[in-house]
Protein backbone atom coordinates (compact mmCIF):
# COMPACT_ATOMS: atom_id res chain seq x y z
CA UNK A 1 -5.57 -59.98 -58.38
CA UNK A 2 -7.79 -59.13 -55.26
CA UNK A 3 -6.20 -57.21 -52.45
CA UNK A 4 -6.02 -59.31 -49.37
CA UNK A 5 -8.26 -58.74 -46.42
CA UNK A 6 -6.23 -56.79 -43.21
CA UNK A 7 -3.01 -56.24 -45.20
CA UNK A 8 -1.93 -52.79 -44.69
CA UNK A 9 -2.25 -50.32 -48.17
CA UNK A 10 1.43 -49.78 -49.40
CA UNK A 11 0.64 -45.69 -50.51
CA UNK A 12 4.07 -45.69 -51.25
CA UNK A 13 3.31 -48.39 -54.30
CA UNK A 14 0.14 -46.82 -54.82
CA UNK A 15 1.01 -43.11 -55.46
CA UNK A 16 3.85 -44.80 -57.65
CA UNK A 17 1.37 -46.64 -59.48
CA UNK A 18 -1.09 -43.83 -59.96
CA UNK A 19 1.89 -41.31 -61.12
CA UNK A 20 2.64 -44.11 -64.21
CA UNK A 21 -1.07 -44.61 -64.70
CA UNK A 22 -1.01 -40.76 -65.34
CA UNK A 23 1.93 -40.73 -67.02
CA UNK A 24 1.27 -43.41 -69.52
CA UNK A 25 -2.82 -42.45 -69.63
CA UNK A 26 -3.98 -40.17 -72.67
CA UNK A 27 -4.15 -36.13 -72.91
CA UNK A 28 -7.52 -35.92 -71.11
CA UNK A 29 -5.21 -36.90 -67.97
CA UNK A 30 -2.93 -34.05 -68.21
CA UNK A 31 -5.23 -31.95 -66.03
CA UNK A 32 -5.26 -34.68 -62.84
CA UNK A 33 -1.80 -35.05 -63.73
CA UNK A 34 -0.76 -31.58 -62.94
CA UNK A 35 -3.07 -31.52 -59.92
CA UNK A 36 -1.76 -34.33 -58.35
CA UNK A 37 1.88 -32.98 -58.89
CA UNK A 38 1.21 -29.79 -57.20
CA UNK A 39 -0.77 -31.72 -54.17
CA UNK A 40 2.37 -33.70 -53.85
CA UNK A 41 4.86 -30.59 -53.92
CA UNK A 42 2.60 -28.51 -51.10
CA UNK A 43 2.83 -31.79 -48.57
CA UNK A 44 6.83 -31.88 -49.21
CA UNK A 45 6.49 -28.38 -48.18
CA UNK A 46 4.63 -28.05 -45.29
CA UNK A 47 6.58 -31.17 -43.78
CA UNK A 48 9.60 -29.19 -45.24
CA UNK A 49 8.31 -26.24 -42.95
CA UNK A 50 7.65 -27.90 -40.07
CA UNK A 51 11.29 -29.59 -39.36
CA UNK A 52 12.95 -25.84 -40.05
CA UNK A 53 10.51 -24.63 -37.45
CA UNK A 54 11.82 -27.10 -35.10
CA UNK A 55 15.39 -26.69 -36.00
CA UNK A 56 15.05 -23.17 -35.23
CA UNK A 57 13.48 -23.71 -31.88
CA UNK A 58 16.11 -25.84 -30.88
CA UNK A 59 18.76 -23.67 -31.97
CA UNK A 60 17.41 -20.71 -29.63
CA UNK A 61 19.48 -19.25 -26.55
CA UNK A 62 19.01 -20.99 -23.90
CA UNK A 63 17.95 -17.52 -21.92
CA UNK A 64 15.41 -16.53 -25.09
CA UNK A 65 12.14 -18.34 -23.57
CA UNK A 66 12.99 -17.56 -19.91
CA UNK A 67 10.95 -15.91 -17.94
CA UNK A 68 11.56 -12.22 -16.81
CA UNK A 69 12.65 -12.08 -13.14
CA UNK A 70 10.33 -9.00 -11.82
CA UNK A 71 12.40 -9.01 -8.30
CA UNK A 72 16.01 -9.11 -9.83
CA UNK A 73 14.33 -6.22 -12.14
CA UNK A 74 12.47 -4.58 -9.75
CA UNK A 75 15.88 -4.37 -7.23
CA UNK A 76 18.18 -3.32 -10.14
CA UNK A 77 15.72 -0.42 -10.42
CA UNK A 78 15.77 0.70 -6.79
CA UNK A 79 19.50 0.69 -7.61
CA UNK A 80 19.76 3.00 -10.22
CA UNK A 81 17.22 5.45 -8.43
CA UNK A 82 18.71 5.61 -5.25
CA UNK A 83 22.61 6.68 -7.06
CA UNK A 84 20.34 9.07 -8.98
CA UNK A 85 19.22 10.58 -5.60
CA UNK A 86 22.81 10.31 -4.26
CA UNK A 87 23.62 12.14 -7.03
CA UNK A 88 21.29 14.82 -6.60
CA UNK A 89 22.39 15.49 -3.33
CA UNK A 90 26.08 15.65 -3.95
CA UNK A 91 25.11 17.99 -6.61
CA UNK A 92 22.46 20.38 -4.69
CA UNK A 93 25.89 20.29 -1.77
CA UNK A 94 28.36 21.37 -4.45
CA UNK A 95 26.28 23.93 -6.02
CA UNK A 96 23.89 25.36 -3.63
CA UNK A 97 25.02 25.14 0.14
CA UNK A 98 22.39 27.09 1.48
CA UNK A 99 19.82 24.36 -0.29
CA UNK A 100 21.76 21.71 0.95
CA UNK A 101 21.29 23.28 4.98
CA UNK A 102 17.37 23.70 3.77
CA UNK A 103 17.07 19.87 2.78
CA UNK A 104 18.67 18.51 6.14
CA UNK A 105 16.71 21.37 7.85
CA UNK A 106 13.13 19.85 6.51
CA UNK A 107 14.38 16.44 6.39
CA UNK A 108 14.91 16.42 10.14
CA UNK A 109 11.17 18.64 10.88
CA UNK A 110 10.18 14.90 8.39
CA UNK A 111 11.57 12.49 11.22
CA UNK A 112 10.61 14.62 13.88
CA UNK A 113 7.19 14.48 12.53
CA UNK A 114 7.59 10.79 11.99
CA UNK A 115 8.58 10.11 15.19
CA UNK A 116 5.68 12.14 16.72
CA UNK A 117 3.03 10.68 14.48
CA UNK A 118 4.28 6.97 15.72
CA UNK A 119 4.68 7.79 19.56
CA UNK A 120 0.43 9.71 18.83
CA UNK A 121 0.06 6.22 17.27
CA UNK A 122 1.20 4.25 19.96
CA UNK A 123 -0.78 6.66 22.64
CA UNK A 124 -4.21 5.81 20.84
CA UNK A 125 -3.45 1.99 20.67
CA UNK A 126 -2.52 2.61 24.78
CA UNK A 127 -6.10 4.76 25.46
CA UNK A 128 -7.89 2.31 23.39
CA UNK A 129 -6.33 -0.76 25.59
CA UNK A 130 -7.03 1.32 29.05
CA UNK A 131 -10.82 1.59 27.99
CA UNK A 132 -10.94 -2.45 27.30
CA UNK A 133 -9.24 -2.87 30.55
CA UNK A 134 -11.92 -0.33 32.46
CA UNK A 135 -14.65 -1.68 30.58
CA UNK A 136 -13.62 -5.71 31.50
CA UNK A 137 -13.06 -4.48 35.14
CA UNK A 138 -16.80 -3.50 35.23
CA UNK A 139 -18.06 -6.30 33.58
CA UNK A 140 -16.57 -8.37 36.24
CA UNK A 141 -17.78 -5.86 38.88
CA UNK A 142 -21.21 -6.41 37.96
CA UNK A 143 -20.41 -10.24 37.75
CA UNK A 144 -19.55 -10.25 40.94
CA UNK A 145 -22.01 -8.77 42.56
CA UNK A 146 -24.82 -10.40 41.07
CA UNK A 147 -23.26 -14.11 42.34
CA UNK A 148 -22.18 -11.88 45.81
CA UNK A 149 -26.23 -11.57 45.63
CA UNK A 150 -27.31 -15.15 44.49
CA UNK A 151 -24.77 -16.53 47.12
CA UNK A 152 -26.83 -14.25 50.28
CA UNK A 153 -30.30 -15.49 49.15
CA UNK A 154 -29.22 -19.32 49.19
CA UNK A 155 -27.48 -18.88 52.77
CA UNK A 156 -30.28 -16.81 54.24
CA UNK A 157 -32.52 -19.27 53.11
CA UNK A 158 -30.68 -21.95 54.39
CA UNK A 159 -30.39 -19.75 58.23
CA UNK A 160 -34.10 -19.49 57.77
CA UNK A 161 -34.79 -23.39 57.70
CA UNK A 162 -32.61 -23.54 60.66
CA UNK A 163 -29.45 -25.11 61.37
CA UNK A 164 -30.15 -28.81 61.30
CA UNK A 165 -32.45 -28.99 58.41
CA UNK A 166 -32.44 -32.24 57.51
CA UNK A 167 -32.97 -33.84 61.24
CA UNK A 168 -36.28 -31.24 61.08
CA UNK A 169 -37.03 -32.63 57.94
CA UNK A 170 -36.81 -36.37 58.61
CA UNK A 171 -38.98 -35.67 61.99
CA UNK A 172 -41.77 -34.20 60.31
CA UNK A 173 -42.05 -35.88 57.34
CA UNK A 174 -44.42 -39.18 57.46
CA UNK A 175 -43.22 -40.15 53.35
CA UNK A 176 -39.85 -41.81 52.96
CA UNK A 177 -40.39 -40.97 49.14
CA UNK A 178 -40.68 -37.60 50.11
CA UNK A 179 -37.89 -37.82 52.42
CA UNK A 180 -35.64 -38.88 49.79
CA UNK A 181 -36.33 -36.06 46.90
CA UNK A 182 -35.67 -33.71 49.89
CA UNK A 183 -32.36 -35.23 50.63
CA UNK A 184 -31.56 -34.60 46.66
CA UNK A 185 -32.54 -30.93 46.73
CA UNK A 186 -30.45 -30.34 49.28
CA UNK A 187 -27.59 -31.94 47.93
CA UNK A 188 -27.88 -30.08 45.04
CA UNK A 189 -28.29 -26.64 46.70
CA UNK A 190 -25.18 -27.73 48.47
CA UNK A 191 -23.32 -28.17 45.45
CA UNK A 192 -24.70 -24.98 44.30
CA UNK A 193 -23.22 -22.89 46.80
CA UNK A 194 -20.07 -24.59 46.35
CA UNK A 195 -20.34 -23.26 42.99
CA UNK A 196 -21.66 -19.86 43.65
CA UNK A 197 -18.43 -19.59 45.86
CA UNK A 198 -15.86 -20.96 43.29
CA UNK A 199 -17.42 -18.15 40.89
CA UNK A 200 -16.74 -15.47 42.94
CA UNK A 201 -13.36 -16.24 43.88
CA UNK A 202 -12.66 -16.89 40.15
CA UNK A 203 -13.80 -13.02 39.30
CA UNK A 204 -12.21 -11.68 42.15
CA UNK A 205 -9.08 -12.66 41.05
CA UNK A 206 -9.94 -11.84 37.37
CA UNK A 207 -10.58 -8.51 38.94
CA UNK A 208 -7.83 -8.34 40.62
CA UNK A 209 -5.56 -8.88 36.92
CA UNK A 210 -7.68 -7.12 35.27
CA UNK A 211 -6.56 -4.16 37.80
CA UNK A 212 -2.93 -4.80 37.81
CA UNK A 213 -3.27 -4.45 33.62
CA UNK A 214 -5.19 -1.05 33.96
CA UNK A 215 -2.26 -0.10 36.43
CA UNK A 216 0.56 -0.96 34.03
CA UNK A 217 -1.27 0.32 31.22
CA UNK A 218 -1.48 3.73 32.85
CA UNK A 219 2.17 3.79 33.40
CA UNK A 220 2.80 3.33 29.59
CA UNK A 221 0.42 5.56 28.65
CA UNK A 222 2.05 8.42 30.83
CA UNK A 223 5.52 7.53 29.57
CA UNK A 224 4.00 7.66 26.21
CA UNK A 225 2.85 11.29 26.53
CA UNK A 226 6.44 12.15 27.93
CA UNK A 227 7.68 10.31 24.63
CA UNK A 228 5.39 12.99 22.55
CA UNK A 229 6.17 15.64 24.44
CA UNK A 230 9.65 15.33 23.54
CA UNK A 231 8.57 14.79 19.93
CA UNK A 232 6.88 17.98 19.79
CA UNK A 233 9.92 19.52 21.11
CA UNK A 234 11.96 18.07 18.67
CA UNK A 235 9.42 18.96 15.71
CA UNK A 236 9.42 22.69 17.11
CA UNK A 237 13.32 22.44 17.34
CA UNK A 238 13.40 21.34 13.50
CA UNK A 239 11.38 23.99 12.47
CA UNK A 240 13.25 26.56 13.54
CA UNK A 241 16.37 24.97 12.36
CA UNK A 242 14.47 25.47 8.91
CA UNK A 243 12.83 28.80 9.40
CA UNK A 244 16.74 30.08 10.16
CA UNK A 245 18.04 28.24 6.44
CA UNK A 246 15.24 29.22 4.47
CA UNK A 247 15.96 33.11 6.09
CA UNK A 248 19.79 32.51 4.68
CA UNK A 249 18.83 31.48 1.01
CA UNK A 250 16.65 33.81 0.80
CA UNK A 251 18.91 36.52 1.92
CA UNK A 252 20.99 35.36 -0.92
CA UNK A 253 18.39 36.29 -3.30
CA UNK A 254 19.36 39.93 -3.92
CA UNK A 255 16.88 41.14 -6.65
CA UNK A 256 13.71 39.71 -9.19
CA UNK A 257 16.32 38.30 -11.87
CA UNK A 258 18.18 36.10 -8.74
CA UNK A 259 14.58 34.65 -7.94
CA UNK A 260 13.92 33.82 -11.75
CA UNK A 261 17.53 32.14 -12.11
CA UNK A 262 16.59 29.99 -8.84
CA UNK A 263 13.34 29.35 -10.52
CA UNK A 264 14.99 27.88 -13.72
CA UNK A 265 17.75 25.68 -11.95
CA UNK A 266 14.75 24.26 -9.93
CA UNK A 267 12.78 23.23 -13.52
CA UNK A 268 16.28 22.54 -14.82
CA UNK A 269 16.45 20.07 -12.17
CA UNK A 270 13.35 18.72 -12.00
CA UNK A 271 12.80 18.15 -16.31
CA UNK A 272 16.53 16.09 -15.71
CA UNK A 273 15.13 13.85 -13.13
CA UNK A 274 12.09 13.19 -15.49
CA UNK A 275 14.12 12.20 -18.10
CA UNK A 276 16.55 10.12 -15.87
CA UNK A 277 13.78 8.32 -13.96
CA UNK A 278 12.12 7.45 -17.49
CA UNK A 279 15.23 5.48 -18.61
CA UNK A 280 15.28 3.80 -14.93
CA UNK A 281 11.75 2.86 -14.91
CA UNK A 282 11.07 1.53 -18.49
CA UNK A 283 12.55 -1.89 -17.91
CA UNK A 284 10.10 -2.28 -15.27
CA UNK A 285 6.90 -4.56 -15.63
CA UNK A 286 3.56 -2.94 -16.60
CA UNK A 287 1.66 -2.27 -13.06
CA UNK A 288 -1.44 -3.66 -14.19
CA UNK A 289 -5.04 -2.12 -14.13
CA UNK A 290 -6.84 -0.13 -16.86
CA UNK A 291 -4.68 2.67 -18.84
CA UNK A 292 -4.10 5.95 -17.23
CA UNK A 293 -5.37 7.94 -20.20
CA UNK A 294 -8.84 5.77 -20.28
CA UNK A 295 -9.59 7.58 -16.59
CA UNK A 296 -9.71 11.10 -17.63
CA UNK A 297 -12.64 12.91 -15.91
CA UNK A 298 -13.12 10.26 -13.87
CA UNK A 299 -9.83 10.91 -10.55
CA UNK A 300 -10.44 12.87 -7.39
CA UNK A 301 -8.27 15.28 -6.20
CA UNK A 302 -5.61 13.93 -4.22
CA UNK A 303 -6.56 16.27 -1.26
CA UNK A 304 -9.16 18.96 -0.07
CA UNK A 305 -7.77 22.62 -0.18
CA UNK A 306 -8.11 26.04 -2.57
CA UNK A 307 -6.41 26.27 -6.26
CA UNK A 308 -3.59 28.90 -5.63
CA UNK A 309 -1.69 28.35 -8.99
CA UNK A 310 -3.16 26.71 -12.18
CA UNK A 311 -1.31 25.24 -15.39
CA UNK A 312 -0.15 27.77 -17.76
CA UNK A 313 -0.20 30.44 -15.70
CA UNK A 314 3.04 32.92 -15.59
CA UNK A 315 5.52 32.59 -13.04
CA UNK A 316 7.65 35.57 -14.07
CA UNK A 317 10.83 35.55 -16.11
CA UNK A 318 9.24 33.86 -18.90
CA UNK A 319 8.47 30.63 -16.85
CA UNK A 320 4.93 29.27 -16.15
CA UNK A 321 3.49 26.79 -13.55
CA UNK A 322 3.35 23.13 -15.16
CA UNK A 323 0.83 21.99 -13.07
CA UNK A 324 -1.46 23.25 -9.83
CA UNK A 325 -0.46 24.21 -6.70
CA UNK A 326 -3.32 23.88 -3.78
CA UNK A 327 -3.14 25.48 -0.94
CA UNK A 328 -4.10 22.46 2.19
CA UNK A 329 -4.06 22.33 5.39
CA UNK A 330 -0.63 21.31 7.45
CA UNK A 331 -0.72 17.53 7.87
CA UNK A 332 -3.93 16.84 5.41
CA UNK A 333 -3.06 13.42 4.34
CA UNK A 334 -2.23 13.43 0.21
CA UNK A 335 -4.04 10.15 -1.98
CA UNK A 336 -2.12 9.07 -5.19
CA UNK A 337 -4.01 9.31 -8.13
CA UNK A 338 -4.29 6.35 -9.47
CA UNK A 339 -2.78 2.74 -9.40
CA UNK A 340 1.21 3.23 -10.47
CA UNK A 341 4.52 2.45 -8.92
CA UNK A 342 6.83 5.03 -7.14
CA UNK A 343 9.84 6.13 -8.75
CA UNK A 344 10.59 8.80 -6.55
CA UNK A 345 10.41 9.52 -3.22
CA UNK A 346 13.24 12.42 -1.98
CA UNK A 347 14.05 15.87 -1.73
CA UNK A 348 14.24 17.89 -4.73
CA UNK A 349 15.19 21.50 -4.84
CA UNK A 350 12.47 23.94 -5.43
CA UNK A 351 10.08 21.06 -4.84
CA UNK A 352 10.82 19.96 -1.27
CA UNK A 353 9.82 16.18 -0.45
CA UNK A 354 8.53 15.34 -3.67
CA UNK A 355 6.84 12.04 -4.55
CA UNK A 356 6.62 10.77 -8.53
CA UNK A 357 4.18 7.92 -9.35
CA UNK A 358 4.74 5.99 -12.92
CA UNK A 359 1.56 5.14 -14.44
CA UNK A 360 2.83 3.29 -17.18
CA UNK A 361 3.36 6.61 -19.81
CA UNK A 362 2.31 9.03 -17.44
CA UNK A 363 3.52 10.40 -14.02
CA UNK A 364 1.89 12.31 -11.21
CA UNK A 365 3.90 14.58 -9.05
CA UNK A 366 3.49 15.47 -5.15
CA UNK A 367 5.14 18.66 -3.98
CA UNK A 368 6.17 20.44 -1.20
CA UNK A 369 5.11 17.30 1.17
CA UNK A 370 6.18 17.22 4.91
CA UNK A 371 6.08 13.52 5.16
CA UNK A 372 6.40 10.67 2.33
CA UNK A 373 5.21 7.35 3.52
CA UNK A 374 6.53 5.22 0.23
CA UNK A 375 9.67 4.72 -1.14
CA UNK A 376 10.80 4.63 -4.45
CA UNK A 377 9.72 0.66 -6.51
CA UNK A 378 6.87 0.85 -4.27
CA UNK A 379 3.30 -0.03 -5.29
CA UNK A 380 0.26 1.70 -4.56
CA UNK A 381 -3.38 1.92 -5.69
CA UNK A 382 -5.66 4.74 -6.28
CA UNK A 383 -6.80 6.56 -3.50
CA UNK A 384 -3.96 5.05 -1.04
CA UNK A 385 -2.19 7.91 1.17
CA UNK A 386 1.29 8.52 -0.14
CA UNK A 387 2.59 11.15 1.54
CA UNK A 388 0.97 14.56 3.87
CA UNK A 389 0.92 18.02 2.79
CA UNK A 390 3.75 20.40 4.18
CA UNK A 391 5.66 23.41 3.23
CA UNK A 392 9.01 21.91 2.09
CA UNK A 393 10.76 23.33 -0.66
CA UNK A 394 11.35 26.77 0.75
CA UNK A 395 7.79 27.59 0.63
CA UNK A 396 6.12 30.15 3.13
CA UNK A 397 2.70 28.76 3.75
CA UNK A 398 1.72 24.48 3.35
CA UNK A 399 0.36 23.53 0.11
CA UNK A 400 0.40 20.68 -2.86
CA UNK A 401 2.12 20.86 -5.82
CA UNK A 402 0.64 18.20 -8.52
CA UNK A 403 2.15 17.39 -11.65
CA UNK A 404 0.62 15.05 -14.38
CA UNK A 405 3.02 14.27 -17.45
CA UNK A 406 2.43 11.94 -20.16
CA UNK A 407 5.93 11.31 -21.11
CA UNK A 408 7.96 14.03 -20.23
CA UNK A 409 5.63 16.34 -21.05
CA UNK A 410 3.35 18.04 -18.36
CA UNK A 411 -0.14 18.62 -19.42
CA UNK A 412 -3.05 20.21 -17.47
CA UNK A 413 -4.09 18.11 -14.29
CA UNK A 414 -8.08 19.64 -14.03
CA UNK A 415 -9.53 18.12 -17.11
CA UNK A 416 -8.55 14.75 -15.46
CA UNK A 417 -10.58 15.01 -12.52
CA UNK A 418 -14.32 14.48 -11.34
CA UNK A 419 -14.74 18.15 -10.54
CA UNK A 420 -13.36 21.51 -11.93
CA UNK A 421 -11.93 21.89 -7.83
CA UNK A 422 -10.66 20.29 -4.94
């Protein structure tokens, strides 16, 4: 019997009616009946595999697909980085009081110098703001004295035709056309001195604010320079307070094998804060950018100066330097690297003000700063001033220390940069 036209194939009755076709057919249908068996058993399957999929899905945590919170993590890392500096501290006090007197001795010469660099700050932002002010004065000077000008040719003009100009005009004029375009011309040069004279007492009083700004301005600016006179005094009072604690820890120091056992507490120290600010920082999202070990040969140096100490060489006792020191100029303002995050930003003994950027596997460390201008969680980008080269750490003259580590373990900094030298 035909199949009617528009009804809707039953498969259902159709694959049932093919499967006893096959299985009533001859041998020669074995083979299609096999095939079709197995095409049967791999849909059962799939449709098999996609509900478990789902079921699985659905039975998930509810927290498994959430996204990370980068803030909450971020935060939670501050956290544990700050008590590891606490902790530092409380140790460095408990151990080593002399160290302890050296810290707060170059910590305060660090706010001194903070201070002083924002009062210098401020006193460039005032000098800048007197020269607008002198500049805008003369502008409106000249402004005025060119309308002061225009305004004496228009009236001597006018005295010249006389003081009843338009009766003179209307006797000898024999045109009432004539007549009238006068009468216009002189309405408008009326008008014009009207204007001329509303000009100049607009810039005289412009001139006249312009000169009570200059005056305040100069009043700032001199309390300013009292403000970093002070600073300097304070800076020079810190530095003394430091010069006298570094003179007691030193006096401590009674022979060669004293100096090496200092030496190794201070790499003791600093190898344990590696380690600890590893664990701190590895929850931490990637920073982004290209992989630290793909720039290799390609960094400048974080600042101008002359190579004083290179990697490998011997420190005595056994001990060699794990990086370069560079001697730099007081002040010279210290670049990071490359792109990273900060995950340290405090005073270290044997190190000073130290500064430790994460660059996702490797770390670069800043030594012996005398100012840090990031704090630990803290972003930066290559090339972005981090901190300013100083003599903290006990040393005797102002220079960089500069780490690189990939992991935990320091390798040599020169190979990574554009040139063999600063």
């Amino acid at each position: 019997m035909a199949r009617v036209a528009g009804r809707p194939r039953d498969r259902g009755s159709e694959n049932g009616r093919a499967l006893y076709q096959r299985r009533h057919a001859g041998p020669g249908h074995a083979i299609d009946e096999g095939y079709f068996l197995i095409k049967q058993g791999l849909v059962f399957a799939k449709r098999a595999g996609l509900l478990l999929a789902t079921a699985l899905v659905l039975a998930a945590p509810a927290g498994f697909a959430a996204d990370r919170d980068p803030e909450k993590e971020l935060r939670a890392v501050r956290e544990r980085i700050e008590a590891l500096q606490r902790e530092i501290r409380r140790d460095t006090d408990r151990r080593d009081a002399l160290s302890g007197q050296l810290r707060d001795a170059e910590e305060n010469v660090r706010s001194a110098r903070g201070r002083l660099g924002s009062v210098r700050k401020r006193l460039a932002e005032s000098d800048a703001r007197l020269k607008q002010l002198v500049e805008e004065r003369g502008r409106h000077e000249r402004a005025l004295g060119e309308q002061r000008k225009a305004l004496a040719s228009q009236l001597r003009t006018a005295y010249i035709g006389g003081r009843e100009e338009q009766i003179k005009m209307l006797l000898s004029q024999e045109d009432p056309a004539a007549f009238g375009r006068m009468l216009v011309y002189y309405a408008y040069l009326g008008r014009a001195r009207v204007g001329k004279i509303e000009e100049i007492q607009g810039l005289v009083a412009a001139l006249e604010q312009a000169a009570a700004e200059e005056a305040l301005e100069r009043e700032r600016l001199a309390a300013l320079e009292a403000d970093g006179r002070r600073e300097l005094s304070s800076v020079d009072a810190a530095r003394n307070e430091r010069s006298t604690a570094l003179r007691r820890m030193n006096a401590q120091i009674r022979n060669d094998s004293d100096t090496v056992a200092k030496l190794k507490r201070e790499a003791a120290a600093l190898e344990k804060l590696v380690a600890d600010l590893r664990k701190a920082m590895k929850d931490l999202p990637p920073t982004g950018g290209q992989a630290f070990e793909k720039v290799r040969g390609r960094l400048a140096w974080p600042v101008a100066g002359k190579i004083a100490a290179r990697f490998g060489q011997a420190r005595g006792g056994g001990l060699k330097w794990n990086g370069v020191l560079i001697n730099a100029a007081r002040g010279a303002e210290v670049r990071a690297l490359y792109d990273g995050r900060v995950a340290y930003a405090d005073w270290l003994p044997g190190m000073g003000l130290l500064l430790i950027i994460d660059h996702g596997g490797y770390m670069s460390l800043y030594a012996h700063n005398e100012q840090l201008f990031k704090a630990a969680g803290d972003r930066v980008e290559g090339g972005e001033v981090v901190s300013s080269v100083g003599d903290s750490g006990g040393r005797s003259q102002p220079a960089l220390y500069l780490e690189i580590r990939r992991g935990a373990k320091p390798v040599d900094p020169v190979p990574w940069f554009r040139r063999p030298a600063p």
